[in-house]
Protein backbone atom coordinates (compact mmCIF):
# COMPACT_ATOMS: atom_id res chain seq x y z
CA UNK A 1 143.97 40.64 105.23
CA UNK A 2 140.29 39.79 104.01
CA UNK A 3 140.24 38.72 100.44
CA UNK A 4 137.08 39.03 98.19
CA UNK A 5 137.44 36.39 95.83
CA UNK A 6 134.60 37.11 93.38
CA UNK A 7 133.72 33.67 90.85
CA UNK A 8 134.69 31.55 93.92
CA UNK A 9 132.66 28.62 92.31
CA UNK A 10 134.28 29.38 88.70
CA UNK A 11 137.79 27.47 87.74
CA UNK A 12 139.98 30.18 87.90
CA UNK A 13 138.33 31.74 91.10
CA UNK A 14 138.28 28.10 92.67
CA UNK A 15 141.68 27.12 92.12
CA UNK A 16 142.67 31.18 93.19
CA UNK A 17 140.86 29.82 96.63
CA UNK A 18 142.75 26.96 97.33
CA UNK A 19 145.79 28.47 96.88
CA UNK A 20 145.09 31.14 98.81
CA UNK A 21 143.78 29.09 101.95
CA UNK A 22 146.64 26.91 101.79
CA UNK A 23 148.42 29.76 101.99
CA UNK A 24 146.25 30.68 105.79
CA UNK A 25 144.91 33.73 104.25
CA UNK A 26 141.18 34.78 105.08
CA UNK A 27 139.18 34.08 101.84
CA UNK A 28 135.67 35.51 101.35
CA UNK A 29 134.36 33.73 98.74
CA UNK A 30 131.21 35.86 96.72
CA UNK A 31 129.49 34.24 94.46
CA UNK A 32 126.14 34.21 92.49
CA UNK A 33 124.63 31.39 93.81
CA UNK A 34 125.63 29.82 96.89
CA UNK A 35 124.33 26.14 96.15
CA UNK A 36 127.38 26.41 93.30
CA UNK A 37 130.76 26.62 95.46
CA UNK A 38 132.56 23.64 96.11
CA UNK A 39 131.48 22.04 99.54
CA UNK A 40 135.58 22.27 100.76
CA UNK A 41 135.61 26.07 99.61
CA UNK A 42 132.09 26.50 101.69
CA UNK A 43 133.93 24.83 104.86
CA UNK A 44 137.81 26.27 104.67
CA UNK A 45 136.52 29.82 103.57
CA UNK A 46 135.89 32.42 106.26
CA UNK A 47 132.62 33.49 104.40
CA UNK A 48 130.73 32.94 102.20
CA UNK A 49 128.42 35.79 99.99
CA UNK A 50 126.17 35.73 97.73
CA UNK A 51 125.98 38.84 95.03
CA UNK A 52 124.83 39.82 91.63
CA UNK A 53 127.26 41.90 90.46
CA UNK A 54 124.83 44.06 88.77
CA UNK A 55 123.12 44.92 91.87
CA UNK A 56 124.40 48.11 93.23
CA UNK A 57 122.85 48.38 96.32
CA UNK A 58 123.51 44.73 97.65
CA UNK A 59 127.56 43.97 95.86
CA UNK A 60 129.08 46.69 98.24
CA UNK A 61 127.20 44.65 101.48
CA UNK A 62 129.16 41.29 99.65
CA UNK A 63 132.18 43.28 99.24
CA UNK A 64 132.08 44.79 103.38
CA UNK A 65 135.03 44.90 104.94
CA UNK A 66 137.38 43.74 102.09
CA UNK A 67 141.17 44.64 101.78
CA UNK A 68 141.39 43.52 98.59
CA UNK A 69 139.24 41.97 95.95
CA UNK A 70 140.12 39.50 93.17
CA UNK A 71 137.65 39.61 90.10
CA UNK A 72 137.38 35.93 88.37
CA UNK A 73 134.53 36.65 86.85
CA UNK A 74 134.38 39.01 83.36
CA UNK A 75 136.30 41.73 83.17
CA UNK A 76 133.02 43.72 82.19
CA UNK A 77 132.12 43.97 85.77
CA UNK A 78 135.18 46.07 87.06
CA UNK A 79 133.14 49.33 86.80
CA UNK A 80 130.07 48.30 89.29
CA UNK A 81 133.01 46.25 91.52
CA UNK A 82 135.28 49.74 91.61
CA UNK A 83 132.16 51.56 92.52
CA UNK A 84 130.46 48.70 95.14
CA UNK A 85 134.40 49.29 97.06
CA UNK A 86 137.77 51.29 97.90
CA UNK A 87 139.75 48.25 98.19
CA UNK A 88 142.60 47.33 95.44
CA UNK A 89 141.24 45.16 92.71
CA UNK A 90 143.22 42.05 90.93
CA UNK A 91 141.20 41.67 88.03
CA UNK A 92 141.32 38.71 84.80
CA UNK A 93 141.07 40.39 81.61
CA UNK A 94 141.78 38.45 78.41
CA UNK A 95 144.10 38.79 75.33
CA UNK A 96 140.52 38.67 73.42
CA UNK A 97 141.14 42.47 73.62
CA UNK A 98 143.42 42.08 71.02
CA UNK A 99 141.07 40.45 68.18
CA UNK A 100 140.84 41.87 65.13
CA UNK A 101 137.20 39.94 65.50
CA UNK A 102 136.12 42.13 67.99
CA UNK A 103 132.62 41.14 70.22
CA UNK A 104 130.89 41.68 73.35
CA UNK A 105 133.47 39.57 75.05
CA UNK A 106 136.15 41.58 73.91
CA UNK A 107 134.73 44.86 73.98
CA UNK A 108 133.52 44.06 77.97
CA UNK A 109 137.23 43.41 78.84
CA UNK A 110 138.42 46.89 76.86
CA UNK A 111 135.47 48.07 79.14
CA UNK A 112 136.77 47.21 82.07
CA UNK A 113 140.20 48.04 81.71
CA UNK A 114 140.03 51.55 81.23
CA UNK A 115 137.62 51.91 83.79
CA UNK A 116 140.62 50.34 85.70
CA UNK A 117 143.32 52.48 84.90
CA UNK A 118 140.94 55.91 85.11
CA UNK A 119 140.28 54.96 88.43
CA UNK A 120 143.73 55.30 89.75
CA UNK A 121 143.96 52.95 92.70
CA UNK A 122 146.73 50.33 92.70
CA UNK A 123 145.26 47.77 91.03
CA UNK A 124 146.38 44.96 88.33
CA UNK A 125 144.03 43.62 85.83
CA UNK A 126 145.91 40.22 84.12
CA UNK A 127 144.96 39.32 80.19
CA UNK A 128 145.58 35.51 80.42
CA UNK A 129 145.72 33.74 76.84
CA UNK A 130 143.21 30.75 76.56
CA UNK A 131 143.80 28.60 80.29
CA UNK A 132 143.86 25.01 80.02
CA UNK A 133 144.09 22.16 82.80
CA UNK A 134 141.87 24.10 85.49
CA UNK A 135 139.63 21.21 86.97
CA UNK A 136 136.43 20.92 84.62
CA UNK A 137 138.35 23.24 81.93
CA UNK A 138 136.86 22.48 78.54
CA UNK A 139 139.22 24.16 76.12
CA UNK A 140 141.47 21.38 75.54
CA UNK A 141 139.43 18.39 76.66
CA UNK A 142 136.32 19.86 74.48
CA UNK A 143 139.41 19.89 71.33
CA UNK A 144 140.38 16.31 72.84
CA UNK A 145 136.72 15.14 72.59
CA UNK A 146 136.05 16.23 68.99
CA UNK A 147 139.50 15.29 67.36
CA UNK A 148 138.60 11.38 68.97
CA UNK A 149 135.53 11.21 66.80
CA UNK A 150 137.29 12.91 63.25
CA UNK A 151 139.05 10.51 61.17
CA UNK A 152 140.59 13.67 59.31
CA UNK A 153 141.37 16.88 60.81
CA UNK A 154 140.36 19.95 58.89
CA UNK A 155 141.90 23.57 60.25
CA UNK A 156 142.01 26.71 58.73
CA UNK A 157 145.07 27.69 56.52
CA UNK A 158 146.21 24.21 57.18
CA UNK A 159 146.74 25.22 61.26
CA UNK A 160 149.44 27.94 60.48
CA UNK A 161 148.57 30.55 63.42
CA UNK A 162 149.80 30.73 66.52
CA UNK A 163 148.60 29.87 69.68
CA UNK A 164 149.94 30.37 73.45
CA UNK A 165 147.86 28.66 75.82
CA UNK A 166 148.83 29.15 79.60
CA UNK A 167 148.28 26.76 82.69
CA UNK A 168 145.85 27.55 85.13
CA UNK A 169 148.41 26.86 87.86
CA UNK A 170 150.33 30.06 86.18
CA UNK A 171 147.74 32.12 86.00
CA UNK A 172 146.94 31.48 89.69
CA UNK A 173 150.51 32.20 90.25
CA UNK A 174 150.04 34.81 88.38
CA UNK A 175 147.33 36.52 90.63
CA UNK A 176 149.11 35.46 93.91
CA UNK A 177 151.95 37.58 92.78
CA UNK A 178 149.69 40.55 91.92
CA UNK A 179 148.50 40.22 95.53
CA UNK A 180 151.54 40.15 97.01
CA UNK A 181 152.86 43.34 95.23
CA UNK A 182 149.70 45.33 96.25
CA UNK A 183 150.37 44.29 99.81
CA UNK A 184 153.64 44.90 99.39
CA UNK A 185 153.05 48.86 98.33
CA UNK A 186 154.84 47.49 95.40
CA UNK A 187 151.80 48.91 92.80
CA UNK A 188 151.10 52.64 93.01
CA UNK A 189 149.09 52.84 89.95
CA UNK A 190 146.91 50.69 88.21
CA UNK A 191 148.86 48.05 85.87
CA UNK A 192 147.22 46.01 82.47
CA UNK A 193 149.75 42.54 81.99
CA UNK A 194 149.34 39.93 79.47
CA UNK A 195 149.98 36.32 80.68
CA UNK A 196 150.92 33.87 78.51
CA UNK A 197 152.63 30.35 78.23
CA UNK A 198 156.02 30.19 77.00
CA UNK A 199 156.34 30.40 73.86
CA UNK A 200 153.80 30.37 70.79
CA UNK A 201 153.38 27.04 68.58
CA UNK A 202 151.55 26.39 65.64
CA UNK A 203 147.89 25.42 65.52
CA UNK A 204 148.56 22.71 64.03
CA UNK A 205 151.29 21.62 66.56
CA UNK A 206 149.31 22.10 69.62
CA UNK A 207 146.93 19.92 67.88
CA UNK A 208 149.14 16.92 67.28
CA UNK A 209 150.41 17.42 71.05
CA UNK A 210 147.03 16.75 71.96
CA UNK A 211 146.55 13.99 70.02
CA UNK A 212 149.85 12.11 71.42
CA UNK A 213 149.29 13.05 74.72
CA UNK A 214 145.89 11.58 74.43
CA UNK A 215 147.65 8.52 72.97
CA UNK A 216 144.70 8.98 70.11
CA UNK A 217 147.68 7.89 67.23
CA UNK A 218 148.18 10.36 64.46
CA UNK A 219 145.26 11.67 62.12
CA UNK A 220 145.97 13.57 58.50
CA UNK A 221 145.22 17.23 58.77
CA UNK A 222 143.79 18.70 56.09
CA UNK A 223 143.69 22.99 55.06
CA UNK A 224 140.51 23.84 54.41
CA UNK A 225 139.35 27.65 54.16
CA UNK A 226 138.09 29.50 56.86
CA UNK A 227 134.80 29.74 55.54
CA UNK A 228 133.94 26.45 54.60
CA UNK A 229 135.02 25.41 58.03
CA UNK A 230 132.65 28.07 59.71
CA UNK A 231 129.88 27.00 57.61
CA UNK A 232 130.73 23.58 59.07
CA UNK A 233 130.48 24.85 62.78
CA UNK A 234 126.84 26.45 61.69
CA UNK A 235 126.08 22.37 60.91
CA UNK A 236 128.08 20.96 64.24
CA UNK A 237 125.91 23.32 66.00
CA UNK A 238 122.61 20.96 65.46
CA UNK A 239 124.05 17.87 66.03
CA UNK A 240 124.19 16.44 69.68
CA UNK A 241 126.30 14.00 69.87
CA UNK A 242 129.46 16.56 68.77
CA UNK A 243 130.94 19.25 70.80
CA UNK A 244 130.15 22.71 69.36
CA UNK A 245 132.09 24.92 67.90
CA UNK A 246 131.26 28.60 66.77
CA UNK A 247 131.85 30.07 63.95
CA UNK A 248 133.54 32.92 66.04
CA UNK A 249 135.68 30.20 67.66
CA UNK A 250 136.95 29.00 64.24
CA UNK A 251 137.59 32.78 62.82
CA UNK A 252 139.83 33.12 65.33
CA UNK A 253 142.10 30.61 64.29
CA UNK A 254 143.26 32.68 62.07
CA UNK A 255 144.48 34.87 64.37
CA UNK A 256 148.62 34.92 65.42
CA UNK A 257 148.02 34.97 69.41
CA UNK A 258 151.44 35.62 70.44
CA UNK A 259 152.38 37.82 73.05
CA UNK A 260 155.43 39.30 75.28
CA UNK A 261 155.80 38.11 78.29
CA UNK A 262 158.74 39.81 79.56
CA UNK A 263 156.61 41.45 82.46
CA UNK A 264 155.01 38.13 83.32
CA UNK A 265 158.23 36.55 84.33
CA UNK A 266 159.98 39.91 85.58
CA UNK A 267 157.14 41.76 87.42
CA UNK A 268 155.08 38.98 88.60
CA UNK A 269 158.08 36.50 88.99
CA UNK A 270 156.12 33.71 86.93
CA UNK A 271 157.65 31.27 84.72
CA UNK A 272 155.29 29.37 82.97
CA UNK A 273 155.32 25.92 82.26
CA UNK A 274 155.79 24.32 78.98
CA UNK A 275 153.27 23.12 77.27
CA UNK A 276 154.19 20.26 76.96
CA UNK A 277 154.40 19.25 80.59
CA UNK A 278 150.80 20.85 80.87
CA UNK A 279 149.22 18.86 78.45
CA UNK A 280 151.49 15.34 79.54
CA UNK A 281 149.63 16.35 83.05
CA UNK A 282 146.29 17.50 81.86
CA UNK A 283 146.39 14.06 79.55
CA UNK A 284 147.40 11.66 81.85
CA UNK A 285 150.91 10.82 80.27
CA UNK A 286 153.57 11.69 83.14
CA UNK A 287 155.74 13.92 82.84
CA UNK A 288 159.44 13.44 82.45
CA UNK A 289 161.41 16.82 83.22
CA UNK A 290 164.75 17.15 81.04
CA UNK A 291 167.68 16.07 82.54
């Protein structure tokens, strides 16, 4: 079986890679720029293709041959990637479809879902919540960073939403097992899952996990409205020595991002982590399982 992996240089499609060639399965790797993939990907994959996936006449030459492709890059791209082959397609979505904020991210990942399911082959497009511990992830070490340098932690409504962030080692899982039931003639029509970590914790919990996994010591948190905190991230945005934050970013902490994952576990056979062994790992603290 050849396997497109498409964002072969990207954290998700990288780790995907590994996996897969540890696994002694033939990975083509296609990405934008060559230069960008990891030198070990460049040696262990059996090729290597470059592509702009806005280019229709050149994406279906990077695509040749495939048995199955494996979209890592935005979901917006499913249409030209459907049209550039006739192979199966494992796509990553995101559960940004679900914002009441809606933007172009969102809207590109509606996008590309339904031109998923209209198409009709057996394909699975995965909606992973926000991934964390991927190698050169900057979700949670970006929040690490900032909460280091704030002697007070302001959050909006005081932290009170929910979040569910998922490992990247589950959500390459994840896509494994979406392979595996496409090869397996187990998929007959196209299929839309959310992914998801275990459970959903507070804001406001996930950011005091961070700070004791960090070993940073406690820090007050402080509710502050939405608003005034978005007018903040306008400020953050010109000063350099701070990581940025959007005011998008901070509107959608006030989102509840919790989610079913009843198919993840049954369907794919994936049972995430918790998070707190992901952030003990991700943090450097080792991890103790429960006896």
């Amino acid at each position: 079986m050849n396997i497109c992996v498409i964002g072969a240089n990207g954290r998700s499609g990288a780790a995907l890679c590994r996996a897969l060639i540890q696994r002694n399965l033939n990975v083509i790797a296609v990405v934008r720029s060559c230069g960008k993939l990891a030198p070990d990907l460049a040696d262990a994959c059996k090729a290597v293709r470059q592509a702009d996936l806005t280019d229709a006449e050149n994406l279906p030459i990077a695509l040749e041959n495939a048995d199955l492709v494996i979209n890592t890059a935005h979901a917006k791209y499913i249409p030209n990637i459907l049209k550039a082959t006739q192979a199966p397609v494992v796509a990553l979505g995101s559960t940004r479809k679900f914002t009441r904020w809606m933007d172009d991210h969102g809207r590109g990942v509606l996008k590309g879902e339904q031109a998923l399911i209209q198409d009709g082959r057996p394909s699975v497009i995965l909606h992973p919540t926000m991934i964390y511990g991927a190698q050169g992830e900057d979700n949670v070490q970006r929040l690490a960073t900032l909460l280091e340098r704030l002697p007070i932690i302001p959050l909006p409504g005081g932290g009170k939403s929910l979040v569910q962030p998922i490992y990247q080692s589950d959500v390459t899982n994840s896509m494994i097992a979406a392979i595996d039931l496409i090869a397996k003639g187990r998929i007959k029509t196209p299929e839309s899952i959310v992914i998801a970590g275990p459970k959903a914790v507070s804001y406001r919990t996930f950011v005091r996990m961070i700070l004791y996994f960090a070993e940073m010591g406690g820090r007050p948190i402080i509710s502050v409205p939405g608003w005034m905190l978005s007018a903040a991230a306008h400020l953050i945005q010109h000063m350099n020595k701070l990581p940025k934050i959007t005011p998008e970013e901070v509107r959608r902490l006030l989102e509840d991002k919790n989610f079913d994952i009843t198919r993840m576990e049954n369907e794919l056979g994936v049972k995430p982590v918790p998070l707190e062994y992901g952030l003990k790992k991700l943090l450097a603290r080792p991890y103790l399982p429960p006896v």
